[in-house]
C-alpha atoms as a PDB file:
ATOM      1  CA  UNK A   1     -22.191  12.102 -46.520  1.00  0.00           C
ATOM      2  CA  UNK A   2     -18.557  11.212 -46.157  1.00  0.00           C
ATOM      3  CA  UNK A   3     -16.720   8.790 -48.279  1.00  0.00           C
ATOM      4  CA  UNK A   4     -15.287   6.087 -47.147  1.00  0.00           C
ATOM      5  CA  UNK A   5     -13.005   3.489 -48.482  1.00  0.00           C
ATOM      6  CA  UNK A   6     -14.219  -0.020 -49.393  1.00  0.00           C
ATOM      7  CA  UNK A   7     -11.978  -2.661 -48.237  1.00  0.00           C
ATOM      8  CA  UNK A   8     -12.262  -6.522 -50.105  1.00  0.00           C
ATOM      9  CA  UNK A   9     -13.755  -9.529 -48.493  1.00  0.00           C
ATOM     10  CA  UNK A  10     -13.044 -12.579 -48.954  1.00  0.00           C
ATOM     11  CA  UNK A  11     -16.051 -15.008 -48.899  1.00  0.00           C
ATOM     12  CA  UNK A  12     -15.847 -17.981 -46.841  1.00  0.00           C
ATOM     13  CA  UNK A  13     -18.553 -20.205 -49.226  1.00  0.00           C
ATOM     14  CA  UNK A  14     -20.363 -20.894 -45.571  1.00  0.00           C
ATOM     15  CA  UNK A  15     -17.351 -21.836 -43.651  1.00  0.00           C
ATOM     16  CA  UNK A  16     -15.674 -21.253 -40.656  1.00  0.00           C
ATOM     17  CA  UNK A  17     -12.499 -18.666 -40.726  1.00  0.00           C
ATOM     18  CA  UNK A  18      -9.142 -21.210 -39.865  1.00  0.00           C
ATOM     19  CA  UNK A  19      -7.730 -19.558 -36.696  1.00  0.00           C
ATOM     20  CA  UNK A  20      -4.296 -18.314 -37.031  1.00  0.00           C
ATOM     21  CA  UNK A  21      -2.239 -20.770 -34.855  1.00  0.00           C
ATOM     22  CA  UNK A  22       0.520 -18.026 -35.193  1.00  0.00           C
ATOM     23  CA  UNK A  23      -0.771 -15.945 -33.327  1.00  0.00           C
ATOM     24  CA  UNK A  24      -2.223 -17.539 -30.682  1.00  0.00           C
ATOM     25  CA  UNK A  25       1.446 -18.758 -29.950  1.00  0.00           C
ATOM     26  CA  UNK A  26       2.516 -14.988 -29.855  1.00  0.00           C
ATOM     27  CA  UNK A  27      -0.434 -14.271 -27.492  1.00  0.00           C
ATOM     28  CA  UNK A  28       0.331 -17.492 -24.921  1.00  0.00           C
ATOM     29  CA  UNK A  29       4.165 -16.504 -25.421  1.00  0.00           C
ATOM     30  CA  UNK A  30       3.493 -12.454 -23.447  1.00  0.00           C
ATOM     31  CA  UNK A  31       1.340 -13.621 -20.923  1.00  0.00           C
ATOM     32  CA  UNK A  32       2.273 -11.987 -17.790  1.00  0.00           C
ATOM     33  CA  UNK A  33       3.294 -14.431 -15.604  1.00  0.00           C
ATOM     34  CA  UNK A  34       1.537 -14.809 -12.405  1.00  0.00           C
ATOM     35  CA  UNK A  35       3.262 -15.539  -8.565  1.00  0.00           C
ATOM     36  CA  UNK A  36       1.493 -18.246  -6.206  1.00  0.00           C
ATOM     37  CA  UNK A  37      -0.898 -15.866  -3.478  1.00  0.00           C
ATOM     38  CA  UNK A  38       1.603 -14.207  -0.892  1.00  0.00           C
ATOM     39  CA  UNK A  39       4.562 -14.222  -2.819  1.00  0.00           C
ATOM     40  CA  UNK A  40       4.599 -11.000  -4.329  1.00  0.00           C
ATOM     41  CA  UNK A  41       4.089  -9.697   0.000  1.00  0.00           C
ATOM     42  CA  UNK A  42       6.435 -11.467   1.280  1.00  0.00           C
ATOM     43  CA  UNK A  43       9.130 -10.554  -1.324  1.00  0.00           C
ATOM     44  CA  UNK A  44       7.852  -6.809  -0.616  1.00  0.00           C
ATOM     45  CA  UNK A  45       8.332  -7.505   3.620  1.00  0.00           C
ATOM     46  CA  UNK A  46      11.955  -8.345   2.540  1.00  0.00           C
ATOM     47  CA  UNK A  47      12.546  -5.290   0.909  1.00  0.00           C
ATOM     48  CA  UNK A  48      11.175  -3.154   3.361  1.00  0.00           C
ATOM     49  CA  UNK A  49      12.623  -4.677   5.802  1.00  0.00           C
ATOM     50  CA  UNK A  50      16.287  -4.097   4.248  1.00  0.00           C
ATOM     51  CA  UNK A  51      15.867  -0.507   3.183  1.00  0.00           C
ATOM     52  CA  UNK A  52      16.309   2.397   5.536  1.00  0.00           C
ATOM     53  CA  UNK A  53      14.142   4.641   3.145  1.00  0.00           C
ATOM     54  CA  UNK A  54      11.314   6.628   4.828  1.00  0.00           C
ATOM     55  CA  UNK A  55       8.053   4.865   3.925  1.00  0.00           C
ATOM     56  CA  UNK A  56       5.854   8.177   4.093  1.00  0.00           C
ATOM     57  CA  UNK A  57       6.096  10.430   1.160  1.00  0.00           C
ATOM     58  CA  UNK A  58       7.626  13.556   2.479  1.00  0.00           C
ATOM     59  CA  UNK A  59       5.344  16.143   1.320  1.00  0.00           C
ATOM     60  CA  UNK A  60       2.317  14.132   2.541  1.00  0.00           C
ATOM     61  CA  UNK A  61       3.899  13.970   6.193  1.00  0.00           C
ATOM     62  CA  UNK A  62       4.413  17.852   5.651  1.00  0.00           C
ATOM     63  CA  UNK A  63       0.775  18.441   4.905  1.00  0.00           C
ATOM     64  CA  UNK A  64      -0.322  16.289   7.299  1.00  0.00           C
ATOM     65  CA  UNK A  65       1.886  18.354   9.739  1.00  0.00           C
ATOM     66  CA  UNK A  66       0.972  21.401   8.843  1.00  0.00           C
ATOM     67  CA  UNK A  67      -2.993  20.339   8.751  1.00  0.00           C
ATOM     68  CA  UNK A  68      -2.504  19.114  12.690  1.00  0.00           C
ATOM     69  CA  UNK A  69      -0.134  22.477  13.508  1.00  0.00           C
ATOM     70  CA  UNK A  70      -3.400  24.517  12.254  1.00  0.00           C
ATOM     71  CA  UNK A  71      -5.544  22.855  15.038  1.00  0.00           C
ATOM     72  CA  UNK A  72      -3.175  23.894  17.725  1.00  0.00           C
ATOM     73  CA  UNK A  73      -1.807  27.419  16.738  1.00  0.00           C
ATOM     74  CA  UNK A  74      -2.492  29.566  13.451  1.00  0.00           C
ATOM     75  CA  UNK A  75      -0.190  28.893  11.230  1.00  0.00           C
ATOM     76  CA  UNK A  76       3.324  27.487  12.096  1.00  0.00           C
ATOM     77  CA  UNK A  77       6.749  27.618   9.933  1.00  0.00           C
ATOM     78  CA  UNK A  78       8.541  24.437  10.328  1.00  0.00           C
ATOM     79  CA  UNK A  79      11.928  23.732   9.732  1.00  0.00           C
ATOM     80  CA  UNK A  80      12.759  21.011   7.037  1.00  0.00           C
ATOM     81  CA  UNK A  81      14.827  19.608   9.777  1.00  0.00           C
ATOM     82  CA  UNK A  82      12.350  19.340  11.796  1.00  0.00           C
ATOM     83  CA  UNK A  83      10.172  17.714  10.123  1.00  0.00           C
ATOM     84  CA  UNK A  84      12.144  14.969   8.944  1.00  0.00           C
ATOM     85  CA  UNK A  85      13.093  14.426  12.931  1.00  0.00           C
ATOM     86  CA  UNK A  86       9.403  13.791  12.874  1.00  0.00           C
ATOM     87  CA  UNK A  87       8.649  11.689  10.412  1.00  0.00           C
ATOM     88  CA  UNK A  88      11.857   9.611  11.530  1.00  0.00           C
ATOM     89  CA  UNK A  89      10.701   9.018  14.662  1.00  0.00           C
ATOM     90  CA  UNK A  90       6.640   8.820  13.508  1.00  0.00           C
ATOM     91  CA  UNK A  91       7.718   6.188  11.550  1.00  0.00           C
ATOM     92  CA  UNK A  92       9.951   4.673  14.255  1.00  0.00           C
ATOM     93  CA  UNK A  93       7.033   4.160  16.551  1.00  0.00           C
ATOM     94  CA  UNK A  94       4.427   3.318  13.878  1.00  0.00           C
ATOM     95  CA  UNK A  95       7.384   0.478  13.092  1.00  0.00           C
ATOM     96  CA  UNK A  96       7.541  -0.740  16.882  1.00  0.00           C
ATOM     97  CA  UNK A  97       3.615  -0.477  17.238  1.00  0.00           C
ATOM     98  CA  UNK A  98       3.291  -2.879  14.198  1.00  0.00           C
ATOM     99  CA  UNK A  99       5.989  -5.284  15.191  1.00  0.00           C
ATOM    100  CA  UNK A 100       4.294  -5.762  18.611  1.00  0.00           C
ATOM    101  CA  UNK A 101       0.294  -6.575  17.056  1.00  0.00           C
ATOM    102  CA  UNK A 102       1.321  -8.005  15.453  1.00  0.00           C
ATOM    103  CA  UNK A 103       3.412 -10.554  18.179  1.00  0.00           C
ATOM    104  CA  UNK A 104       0.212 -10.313  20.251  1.00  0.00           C
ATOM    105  CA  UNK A 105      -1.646 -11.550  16.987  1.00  0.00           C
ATOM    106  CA  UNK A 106       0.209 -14.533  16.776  1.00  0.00           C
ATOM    107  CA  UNK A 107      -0.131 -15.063  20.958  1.00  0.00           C
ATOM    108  CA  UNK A 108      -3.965 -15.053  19.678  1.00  0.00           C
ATOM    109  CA  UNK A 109      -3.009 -17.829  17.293  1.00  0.00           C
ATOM    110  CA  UNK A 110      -4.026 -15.428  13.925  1.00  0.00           C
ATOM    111  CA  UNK A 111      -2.295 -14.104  11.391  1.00  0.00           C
ATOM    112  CA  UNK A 112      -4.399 -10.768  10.767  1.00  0.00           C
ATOM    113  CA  UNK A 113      -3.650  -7.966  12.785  1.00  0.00           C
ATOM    114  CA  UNK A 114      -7.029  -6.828  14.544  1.00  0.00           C
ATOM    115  CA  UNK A 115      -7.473  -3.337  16.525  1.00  0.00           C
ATOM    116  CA  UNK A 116      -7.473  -5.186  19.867  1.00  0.00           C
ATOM    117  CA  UNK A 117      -3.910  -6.384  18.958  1.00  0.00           C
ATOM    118  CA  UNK A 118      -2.628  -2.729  18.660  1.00  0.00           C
ATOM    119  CA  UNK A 119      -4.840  -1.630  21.538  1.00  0.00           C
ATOM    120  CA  UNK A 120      -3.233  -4.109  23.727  1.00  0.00           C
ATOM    121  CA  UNK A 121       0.401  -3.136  22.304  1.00  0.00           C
ATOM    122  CA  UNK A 122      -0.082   0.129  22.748  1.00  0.00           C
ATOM    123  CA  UNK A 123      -1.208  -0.630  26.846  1.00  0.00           C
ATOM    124  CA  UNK A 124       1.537  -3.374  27.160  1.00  0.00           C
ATOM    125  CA  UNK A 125       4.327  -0.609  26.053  1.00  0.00           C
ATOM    126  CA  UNK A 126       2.744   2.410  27.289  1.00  0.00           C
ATOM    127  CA  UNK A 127       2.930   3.711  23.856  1.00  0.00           C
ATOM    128  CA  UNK A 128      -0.075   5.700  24.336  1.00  0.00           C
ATOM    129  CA  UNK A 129       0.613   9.711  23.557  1.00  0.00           C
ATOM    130  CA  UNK A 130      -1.739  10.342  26.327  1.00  0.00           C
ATOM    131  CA  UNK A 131      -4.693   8.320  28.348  1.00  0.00           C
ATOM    132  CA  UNK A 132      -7.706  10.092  25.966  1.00  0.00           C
ATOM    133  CA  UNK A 133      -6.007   9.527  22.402  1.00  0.00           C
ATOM    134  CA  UNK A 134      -7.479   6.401  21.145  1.00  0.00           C
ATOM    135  CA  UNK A 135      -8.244   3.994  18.147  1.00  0.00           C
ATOM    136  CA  UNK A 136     -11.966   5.253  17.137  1.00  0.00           C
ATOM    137  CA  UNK A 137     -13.821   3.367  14.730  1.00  0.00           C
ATOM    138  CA  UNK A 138     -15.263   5.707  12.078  1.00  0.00           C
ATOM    139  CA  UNK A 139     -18.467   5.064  10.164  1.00  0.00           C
END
């Protein structure tokens, strides 16, 4: 059996431990503080909005490229060019297709974007990439 070392305690005499008022200060004083509901989004709109960054991490468009090239042909050597032409104009169009749900959102008097808003932004822009590529629910 290992030995341990015995620490004192003080005995109380059958009362309470006094809090330490100290410290509860300290702990009220680091409290993260916390932004009203919506805040936090809206200041993050703002900054997306402003930047000119790519929003897609690069390698994940390039796998996702690359996964969707394998479909079509065996495998396919991109340019890095290339693919940032696009993910530029991916990200273009994903942009536009937001902007306009979510205008025919607010013609529907909500606030949520719904899949019939991008359905009928996609129709009312003939954004479609062809008549059979769709919006399917998955299970």
């Amino acid at each position: 059996m290992a030995r341990i070392k015995q620490t004192f305690q003080i005995s109380s005499r059958g009362q309470a431990p006094r809090k330490d008022f100290k410290n509860i200060r300290n702990l009220e004083a680091t409290r993260k503080y916390r932004y009203k509901p919506g805040t936090v989004s809206l200041r993050e709109i703002r900054k997306f909005q402003q930047s000119t960054d790519l929003l897609i991490p690069r390698l994940a468009f390039q796998r996702l490229i690359k996964e969707i090239a394998l479909f079509v042909k065996s495998p396919v050597r991109f340019q890095s060019a290339a693919i940032g032409a696009l993910q530029e104009s991916a990200e273009c169009y994903l942009a536009t297709l937001f902007e306009e749900a979510n205008l025919c959102a607010i013609h529907a008097k909500r606030v949520t974007i719904q899949k019939k808003d991008i359905e009928l932004a996609r129709r009312l822009t003939s954004g479609g990439l062809h008549p059979s590529f769709s919006i399917r629910k998955t299970s």
